[in-house]
C-alpha atoms as a PDB file:
ATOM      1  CA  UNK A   1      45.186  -0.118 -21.924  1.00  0.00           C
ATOM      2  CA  UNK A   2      44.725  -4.079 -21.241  1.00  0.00           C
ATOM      3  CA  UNK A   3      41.182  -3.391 -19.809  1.00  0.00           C
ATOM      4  CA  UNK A   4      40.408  -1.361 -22.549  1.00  0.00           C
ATOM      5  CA  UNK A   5      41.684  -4.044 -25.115  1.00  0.00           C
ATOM      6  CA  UNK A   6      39.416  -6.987 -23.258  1.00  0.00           C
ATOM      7  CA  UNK A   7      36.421  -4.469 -23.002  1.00  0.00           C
ATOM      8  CA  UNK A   8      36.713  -4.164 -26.609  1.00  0.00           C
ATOM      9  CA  UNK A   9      36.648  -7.966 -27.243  1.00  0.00           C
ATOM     10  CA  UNK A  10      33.508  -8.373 -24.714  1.00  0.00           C
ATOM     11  CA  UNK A  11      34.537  -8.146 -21.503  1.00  0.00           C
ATOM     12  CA  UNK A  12      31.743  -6.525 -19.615  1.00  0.00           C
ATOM     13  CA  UNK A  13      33.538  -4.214 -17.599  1.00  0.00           C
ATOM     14  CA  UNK A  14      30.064  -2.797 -15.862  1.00  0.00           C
ATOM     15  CA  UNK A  15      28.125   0.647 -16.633  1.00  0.00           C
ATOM     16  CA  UNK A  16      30.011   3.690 -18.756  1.00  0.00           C
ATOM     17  CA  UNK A  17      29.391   6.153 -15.846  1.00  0.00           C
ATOM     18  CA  UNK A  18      30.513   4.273 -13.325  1.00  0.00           C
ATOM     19  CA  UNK A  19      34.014   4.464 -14.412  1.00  0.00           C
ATOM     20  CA  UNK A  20      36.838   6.853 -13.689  1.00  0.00           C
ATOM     21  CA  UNK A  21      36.845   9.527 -15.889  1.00  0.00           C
ATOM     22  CA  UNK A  22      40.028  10.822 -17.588  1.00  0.00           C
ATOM     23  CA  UNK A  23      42.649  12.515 -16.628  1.00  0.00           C
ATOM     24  CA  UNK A  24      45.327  14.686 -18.293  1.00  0.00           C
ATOM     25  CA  UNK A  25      47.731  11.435 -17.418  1.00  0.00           C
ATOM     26  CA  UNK A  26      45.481   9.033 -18.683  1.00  0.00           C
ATOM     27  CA  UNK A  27      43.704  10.665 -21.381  1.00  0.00           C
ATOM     28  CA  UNK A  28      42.410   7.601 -22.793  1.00  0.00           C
ATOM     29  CA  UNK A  29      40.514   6.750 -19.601  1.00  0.00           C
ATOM     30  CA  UNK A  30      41.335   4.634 -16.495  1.00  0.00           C
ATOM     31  CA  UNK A  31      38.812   1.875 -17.349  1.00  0.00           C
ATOM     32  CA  UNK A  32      37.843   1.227 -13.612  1.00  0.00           C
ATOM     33  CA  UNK A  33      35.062   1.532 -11.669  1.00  0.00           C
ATOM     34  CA  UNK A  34      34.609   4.029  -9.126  1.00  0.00           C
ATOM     35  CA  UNK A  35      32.079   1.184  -7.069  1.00  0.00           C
ATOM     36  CA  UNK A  36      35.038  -1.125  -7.046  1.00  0.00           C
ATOM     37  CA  UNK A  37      37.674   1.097  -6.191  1.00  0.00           C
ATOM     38  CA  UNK A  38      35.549   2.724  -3.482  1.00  0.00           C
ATOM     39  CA  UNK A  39      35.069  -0.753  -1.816  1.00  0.00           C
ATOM     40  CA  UNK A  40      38.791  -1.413  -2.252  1.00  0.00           C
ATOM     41  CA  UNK A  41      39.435   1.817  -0.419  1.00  0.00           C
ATOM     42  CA  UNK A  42      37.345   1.039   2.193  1.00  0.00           C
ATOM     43  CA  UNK A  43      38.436  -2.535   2.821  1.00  0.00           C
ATOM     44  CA  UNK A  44      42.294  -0.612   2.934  1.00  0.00           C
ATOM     45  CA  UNK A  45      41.118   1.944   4.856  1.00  0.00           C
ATOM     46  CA  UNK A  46      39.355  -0.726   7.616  1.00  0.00           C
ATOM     47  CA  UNK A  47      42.866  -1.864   8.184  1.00  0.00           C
ATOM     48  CA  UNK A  48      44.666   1.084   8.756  1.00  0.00           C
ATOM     49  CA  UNK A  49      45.986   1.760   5.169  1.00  0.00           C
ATOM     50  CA  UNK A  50      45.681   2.955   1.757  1.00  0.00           C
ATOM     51  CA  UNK A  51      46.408   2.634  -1.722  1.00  0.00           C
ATOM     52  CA  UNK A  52      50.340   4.044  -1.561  1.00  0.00           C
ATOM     53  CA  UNK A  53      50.342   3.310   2.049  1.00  0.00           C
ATOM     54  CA  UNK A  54      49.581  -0.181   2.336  1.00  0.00           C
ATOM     55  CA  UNK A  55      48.205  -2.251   5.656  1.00  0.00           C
ATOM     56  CA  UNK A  56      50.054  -5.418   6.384  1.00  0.00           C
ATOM     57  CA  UNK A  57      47.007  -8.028   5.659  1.00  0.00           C
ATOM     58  CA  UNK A  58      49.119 -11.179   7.032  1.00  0.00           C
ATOM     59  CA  UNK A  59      46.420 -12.478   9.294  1.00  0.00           C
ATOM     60  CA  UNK A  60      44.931 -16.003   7.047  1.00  0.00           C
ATOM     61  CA  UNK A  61      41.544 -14.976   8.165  1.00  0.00           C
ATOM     62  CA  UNK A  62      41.671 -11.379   7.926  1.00  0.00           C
ATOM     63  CA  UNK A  63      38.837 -11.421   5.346  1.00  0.00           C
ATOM     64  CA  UNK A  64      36.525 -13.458   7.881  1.00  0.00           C
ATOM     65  CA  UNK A  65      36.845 -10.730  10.499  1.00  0.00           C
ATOM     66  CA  UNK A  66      33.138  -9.503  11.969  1.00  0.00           C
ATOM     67  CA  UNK A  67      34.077  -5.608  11.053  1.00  0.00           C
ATOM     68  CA  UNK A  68      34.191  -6.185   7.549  1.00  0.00           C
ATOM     69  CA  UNK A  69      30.943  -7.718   7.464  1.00  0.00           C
ATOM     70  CA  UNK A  70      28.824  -4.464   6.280  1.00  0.00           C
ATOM     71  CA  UNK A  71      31.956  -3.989   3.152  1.00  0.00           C
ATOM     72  CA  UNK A  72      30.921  -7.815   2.448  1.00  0.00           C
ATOM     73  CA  UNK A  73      27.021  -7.377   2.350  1.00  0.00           C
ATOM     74  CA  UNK A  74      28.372  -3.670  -0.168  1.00  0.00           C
ATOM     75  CA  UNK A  75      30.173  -6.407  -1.896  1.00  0.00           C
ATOM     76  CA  UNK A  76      27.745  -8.796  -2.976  1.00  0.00           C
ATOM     77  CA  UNK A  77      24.942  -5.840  -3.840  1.00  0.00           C
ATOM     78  CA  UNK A  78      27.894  -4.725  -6.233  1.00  0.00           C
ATOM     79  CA  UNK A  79      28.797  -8.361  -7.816  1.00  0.00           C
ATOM     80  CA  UNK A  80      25.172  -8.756  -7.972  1.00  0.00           C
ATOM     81  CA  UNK A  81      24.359  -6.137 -10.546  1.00  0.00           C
ATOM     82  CA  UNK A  82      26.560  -8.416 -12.930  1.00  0.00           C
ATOM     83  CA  UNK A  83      24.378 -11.472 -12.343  1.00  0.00           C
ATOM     84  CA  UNK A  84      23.600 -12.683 -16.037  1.00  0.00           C
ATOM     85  CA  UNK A  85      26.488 -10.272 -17.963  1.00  0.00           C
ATOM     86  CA  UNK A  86      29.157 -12.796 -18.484  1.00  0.00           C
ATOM     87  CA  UNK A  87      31.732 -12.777 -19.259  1.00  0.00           C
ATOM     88  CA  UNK A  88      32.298  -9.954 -16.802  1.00  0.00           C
ATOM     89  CA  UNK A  89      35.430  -8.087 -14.591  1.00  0.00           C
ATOM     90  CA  UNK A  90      36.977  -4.922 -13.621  1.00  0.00           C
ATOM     91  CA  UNK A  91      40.296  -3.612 -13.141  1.00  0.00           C
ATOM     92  CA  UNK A  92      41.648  -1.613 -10.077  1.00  0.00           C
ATOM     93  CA  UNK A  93      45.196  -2.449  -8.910  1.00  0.00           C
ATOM     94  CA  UNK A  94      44.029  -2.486  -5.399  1.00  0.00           C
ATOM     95  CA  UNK A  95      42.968  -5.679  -6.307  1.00  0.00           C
ATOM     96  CA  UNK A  96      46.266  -6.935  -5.459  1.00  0.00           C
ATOM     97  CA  UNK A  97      46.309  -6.477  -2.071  1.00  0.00           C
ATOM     98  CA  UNK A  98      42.438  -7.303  -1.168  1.00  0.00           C
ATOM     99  CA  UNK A  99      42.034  -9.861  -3.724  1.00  0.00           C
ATOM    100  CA  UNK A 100      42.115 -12.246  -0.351  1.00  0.00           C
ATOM    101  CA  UNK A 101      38.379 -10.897   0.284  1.00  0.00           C
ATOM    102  CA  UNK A 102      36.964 -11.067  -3.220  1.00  0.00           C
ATOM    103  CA  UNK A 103      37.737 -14.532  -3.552  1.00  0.00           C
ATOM    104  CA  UNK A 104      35.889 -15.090  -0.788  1.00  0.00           C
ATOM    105  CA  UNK A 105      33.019 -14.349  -2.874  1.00  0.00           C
ATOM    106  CA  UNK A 106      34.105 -15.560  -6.263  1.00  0.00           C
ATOM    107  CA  UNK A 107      36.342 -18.446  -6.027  1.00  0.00           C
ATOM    108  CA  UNK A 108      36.205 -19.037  -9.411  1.00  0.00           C
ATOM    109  CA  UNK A 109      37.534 -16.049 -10.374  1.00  0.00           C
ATOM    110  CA  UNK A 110      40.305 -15.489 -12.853  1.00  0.00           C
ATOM    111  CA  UNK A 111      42.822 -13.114 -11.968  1.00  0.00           C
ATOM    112  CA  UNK A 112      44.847 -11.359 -14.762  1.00  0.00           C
ATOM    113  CA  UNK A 113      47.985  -9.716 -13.529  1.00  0.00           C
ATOM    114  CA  UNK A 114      49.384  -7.288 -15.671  1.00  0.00           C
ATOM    115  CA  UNK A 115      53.223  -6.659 -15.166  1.00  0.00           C
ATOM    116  CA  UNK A 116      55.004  -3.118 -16.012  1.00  0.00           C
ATOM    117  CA  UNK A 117      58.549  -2.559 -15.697  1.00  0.00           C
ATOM    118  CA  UNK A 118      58.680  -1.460 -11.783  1.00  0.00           C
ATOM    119  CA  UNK A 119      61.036   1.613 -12.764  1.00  0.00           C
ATOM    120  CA  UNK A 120      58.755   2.744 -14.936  1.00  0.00           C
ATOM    121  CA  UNK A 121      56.424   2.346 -12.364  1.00  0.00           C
ATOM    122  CA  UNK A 122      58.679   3.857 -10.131  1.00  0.00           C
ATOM    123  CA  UNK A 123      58.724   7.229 -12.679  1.00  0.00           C
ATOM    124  CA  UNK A 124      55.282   7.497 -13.569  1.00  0.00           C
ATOM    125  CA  UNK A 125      54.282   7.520  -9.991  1.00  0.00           C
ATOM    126  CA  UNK A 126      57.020  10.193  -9.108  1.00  0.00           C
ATOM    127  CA  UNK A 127      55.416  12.097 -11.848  1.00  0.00           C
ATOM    128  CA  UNK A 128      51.596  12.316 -11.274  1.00  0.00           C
ATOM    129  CA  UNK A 129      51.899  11.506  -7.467  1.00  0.00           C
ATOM    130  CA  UNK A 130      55.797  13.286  -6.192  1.00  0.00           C
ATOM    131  CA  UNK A 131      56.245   9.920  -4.585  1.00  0.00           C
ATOM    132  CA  UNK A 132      59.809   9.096  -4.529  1.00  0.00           C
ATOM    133  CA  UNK A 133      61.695   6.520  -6.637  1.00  0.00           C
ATOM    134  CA  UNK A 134      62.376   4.218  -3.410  1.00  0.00           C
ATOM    135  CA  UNK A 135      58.714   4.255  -2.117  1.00  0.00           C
ATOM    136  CA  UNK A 136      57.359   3.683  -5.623  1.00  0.00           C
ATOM    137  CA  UNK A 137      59.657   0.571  -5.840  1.00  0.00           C
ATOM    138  CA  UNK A 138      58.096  -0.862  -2.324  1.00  0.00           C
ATOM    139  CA  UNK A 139      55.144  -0.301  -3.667  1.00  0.00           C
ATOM    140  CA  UNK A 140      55.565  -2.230  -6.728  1.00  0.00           C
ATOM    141  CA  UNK A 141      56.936  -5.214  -4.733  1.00  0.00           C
ATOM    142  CA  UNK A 142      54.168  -4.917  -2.187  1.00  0.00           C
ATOM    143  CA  UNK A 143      51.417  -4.872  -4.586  1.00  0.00           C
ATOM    144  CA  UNK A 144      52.928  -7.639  -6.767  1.00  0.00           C
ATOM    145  CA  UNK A 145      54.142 -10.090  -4.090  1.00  0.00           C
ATOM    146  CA  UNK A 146      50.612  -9.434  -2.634  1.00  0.00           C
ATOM    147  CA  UNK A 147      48.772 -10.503  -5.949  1.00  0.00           C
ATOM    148  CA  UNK A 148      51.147 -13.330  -6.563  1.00  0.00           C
ATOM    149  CA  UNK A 149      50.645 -14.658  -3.387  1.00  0.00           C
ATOM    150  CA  UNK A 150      47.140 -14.576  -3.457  1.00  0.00           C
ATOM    151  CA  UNK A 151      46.120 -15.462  -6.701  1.00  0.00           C
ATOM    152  CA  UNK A 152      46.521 -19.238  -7.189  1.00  0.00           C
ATOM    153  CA  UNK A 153      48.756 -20.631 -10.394  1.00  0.00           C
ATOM    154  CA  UNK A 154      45.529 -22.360 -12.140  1.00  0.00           C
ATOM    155  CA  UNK A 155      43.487 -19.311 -11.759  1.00  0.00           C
ATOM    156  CA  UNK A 156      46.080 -16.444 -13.071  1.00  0.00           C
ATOM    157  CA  UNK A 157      47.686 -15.453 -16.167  1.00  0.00           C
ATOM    158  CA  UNK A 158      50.439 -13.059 -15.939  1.00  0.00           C
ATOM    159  CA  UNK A 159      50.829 -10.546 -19.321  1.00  0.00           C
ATOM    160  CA  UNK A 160      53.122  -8.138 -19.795  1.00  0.00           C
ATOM    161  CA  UNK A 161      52.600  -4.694 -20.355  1.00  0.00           C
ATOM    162  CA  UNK A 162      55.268  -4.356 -22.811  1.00  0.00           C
ATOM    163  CA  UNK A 163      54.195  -7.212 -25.213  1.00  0.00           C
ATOM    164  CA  UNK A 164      51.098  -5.177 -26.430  1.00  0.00           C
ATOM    165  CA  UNK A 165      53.262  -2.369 -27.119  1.00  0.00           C
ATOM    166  CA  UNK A 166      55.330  -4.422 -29.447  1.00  0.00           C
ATOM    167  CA  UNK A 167      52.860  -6.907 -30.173  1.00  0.00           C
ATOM    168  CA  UNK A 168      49.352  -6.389 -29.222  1.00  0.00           C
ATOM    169  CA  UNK A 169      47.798  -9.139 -31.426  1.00  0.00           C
ATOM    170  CA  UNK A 170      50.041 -11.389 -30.155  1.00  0.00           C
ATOM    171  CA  UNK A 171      49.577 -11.148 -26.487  1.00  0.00           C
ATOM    172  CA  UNK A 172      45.841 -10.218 -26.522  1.00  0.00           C
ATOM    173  CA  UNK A 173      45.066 -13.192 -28.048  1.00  0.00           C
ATOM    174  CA  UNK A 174      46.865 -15.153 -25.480  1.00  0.00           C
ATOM    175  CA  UNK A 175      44.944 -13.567 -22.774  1.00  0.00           C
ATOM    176  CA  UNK A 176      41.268 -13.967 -24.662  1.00  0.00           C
ATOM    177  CA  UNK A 177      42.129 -17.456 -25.315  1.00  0.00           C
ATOM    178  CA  UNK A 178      43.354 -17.582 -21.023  1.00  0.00           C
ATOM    179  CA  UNK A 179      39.800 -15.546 -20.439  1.00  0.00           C
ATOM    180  CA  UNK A 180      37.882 -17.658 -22.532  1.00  0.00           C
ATOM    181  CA  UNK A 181      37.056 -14.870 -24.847  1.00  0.00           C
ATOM    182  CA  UNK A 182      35.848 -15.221 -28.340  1.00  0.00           C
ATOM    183  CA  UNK A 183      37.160 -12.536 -30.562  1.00  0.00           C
ATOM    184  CA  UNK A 184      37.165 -12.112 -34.792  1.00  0.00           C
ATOM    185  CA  UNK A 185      40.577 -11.019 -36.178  1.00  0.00           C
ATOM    186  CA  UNK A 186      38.381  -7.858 -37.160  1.00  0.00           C
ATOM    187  CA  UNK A 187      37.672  -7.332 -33.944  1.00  0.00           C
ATOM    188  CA  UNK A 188      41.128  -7.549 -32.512  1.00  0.00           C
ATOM    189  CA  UNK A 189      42.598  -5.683 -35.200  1.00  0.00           C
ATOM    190  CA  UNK A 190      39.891  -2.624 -34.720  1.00  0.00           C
ATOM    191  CA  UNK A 191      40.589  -2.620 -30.700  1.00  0.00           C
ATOM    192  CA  UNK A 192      44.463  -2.932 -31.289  1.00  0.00           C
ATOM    193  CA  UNK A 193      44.645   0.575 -32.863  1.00  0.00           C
ATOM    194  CA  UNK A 194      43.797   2.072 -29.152  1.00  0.00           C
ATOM    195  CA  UNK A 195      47.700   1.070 -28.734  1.00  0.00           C
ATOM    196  CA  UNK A 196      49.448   4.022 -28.396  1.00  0.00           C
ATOM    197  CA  UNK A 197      53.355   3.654 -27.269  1.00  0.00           C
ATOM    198  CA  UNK A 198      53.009   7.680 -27.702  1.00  0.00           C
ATOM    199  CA  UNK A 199      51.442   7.590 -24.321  1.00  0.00           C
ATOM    200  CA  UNK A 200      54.034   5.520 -22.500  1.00  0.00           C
ATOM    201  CA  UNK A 201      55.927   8.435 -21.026  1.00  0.00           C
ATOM    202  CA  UNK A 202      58.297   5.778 -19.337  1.00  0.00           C
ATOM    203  CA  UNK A 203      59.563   2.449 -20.805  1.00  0.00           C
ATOM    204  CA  UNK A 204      63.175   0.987 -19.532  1.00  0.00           C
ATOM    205  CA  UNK A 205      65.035  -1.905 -19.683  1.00  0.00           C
ATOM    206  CA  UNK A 206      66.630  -4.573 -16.941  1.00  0.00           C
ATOM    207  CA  UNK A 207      69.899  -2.994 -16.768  1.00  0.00           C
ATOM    208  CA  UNK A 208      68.313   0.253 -16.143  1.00  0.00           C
ATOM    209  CA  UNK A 209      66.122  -1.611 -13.460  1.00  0.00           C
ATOM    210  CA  UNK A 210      69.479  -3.062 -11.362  1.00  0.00           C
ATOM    211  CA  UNK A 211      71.227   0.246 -11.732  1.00  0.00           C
ATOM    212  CA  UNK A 212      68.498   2.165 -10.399  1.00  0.00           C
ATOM    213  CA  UNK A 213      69.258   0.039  -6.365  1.00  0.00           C
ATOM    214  CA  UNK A 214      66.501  -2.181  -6.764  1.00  0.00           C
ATOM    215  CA  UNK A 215      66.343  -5.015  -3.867  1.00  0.00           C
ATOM    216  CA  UNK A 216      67.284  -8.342  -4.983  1.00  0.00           C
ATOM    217  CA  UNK A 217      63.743  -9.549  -3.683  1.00  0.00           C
ATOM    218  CA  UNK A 218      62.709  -6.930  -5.877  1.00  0.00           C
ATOM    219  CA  UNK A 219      64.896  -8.571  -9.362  1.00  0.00           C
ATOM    220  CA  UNK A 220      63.456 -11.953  -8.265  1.00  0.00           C
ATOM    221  CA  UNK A 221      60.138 -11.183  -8.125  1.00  0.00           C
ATOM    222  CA  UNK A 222      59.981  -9.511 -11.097  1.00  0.00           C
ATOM    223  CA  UNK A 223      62.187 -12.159 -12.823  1.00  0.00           C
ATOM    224  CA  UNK A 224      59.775 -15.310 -11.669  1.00  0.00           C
ATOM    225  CA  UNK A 225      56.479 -12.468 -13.168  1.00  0.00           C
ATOM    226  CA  UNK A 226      58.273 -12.318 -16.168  1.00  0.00           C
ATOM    227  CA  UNK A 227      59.274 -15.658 -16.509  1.00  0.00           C
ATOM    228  CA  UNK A 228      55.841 -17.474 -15.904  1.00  0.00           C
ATOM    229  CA  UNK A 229      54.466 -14.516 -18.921  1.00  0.00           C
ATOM    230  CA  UNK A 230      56.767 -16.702 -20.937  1.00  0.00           C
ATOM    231  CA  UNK A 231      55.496 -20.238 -20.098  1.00  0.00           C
ATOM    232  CA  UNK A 232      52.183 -20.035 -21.596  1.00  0.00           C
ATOM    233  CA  UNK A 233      52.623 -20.323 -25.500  1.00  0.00           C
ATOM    234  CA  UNK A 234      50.882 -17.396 -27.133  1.00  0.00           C
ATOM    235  CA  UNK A 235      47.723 -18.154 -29.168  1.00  0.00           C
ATOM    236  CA  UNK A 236      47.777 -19.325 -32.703  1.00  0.00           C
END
């Protein structure tokens, strides 16, 4: 929904059929690109992991290792092909665990992080994937300490999911003034009608969140995500 929002507004998001096509649980498309997420996989899959079954990438110089060096030279053929489209991005959450390698390559990078309520998480994935609530949970706090701790505080916004289904134009103009998009209020009132809270099969609240057994690293994590959302004052 956010990547579809920021495509809208100019965010070059890279070639139509290069992205995921969609699905009966996404009917309004995924918005990512299969060149990315294929990379992503592969760097995952180099370590021993994948996507719901995350490596442990600990090592500081795990992106500097020799093995990696034909997914690096893939890499830079693939960033290439954007050369001259800016602003440009994409969106695949295995970003958050391999971000590490792709700032290797662009260290100016900004790095959005979009925050959903981890239960809801935690039922959507039970849903399309039978993965239970506790792994879904890990999962969430894997992929978000990952991004968190990778993604330095002057180059990331945090948004939450949420706030565009209660107040799109509010919080997308927070994170086009953060991307250093330029948008009309035509514009953003056109791409806010793809907001449909119809499609959010799963929206809870805190309490529901605590009751469910979350960890306590779990609650603080998602309590310091939601609380730097807050610090930046939304746009005028």
């Amino acid at each position: 929904m956010i990547a579809s929002l920021l495509c809208g507004c100019g965010l070059d998001l890279g070639p139509q059929d290069d992205m995921l096509r969609p699905a009966p649980n996404n009917p309004e498309g995924f918005w990512e690109s299969r060149s990315f997420l294929r990379l992503n996989d592969a760097l995952l899959k180099a370590h021993g992991g994948t996507w719901d079954c995350p490596p442990r990438l600990d090592a500081v110089d795990w992106t500097n290792e020799p093995s990696l060096h034909p997914l690096r030279v893939r890499a830079r053929k693939l960033l290439h092909r954007f050369a001259g489209c800016e602003p440009w991005g994409w969106k695949d959450p295995r970003n958050s665990l391999t971000l590490p390698f792709w700032r290797t390559l662009l260290p100016e990078m900004k790095v959005l992080i979009c925050v959903r309520d981890p239960l809801a998480v935690a039922e959507s994935l039970w849903v399309r994937s039978g993965i239970s609530r506790a792994a879904a949970l890990r999962l969430w706090f894997d992929y978000n300490r990952a991004v968190w701790n990778s993604a330095p505080a002057s180059s990331r916004l945090v948004t939450l999911c949420d706030n565009y289904l209660d107040e799109p134009r509010t919080e997308l103009r927070r994170a086009l003034e953060w991307c250093g998009l330029a948008a009309t209020e035509e514009t953003i009132e056109r791409v806010c009608r793809r907001v449909k809270p119809a499609l959010v099969h799963h929206r809870t609240s805190p309490n529901d969140l605590e009751r469910a057994g979350a960890s306590d690293e779990l609650l603080a994590l998602y309590a310091e995500l939601r609380e730097e959302a807050l610090l930046l004052p939304c746009a005028a």
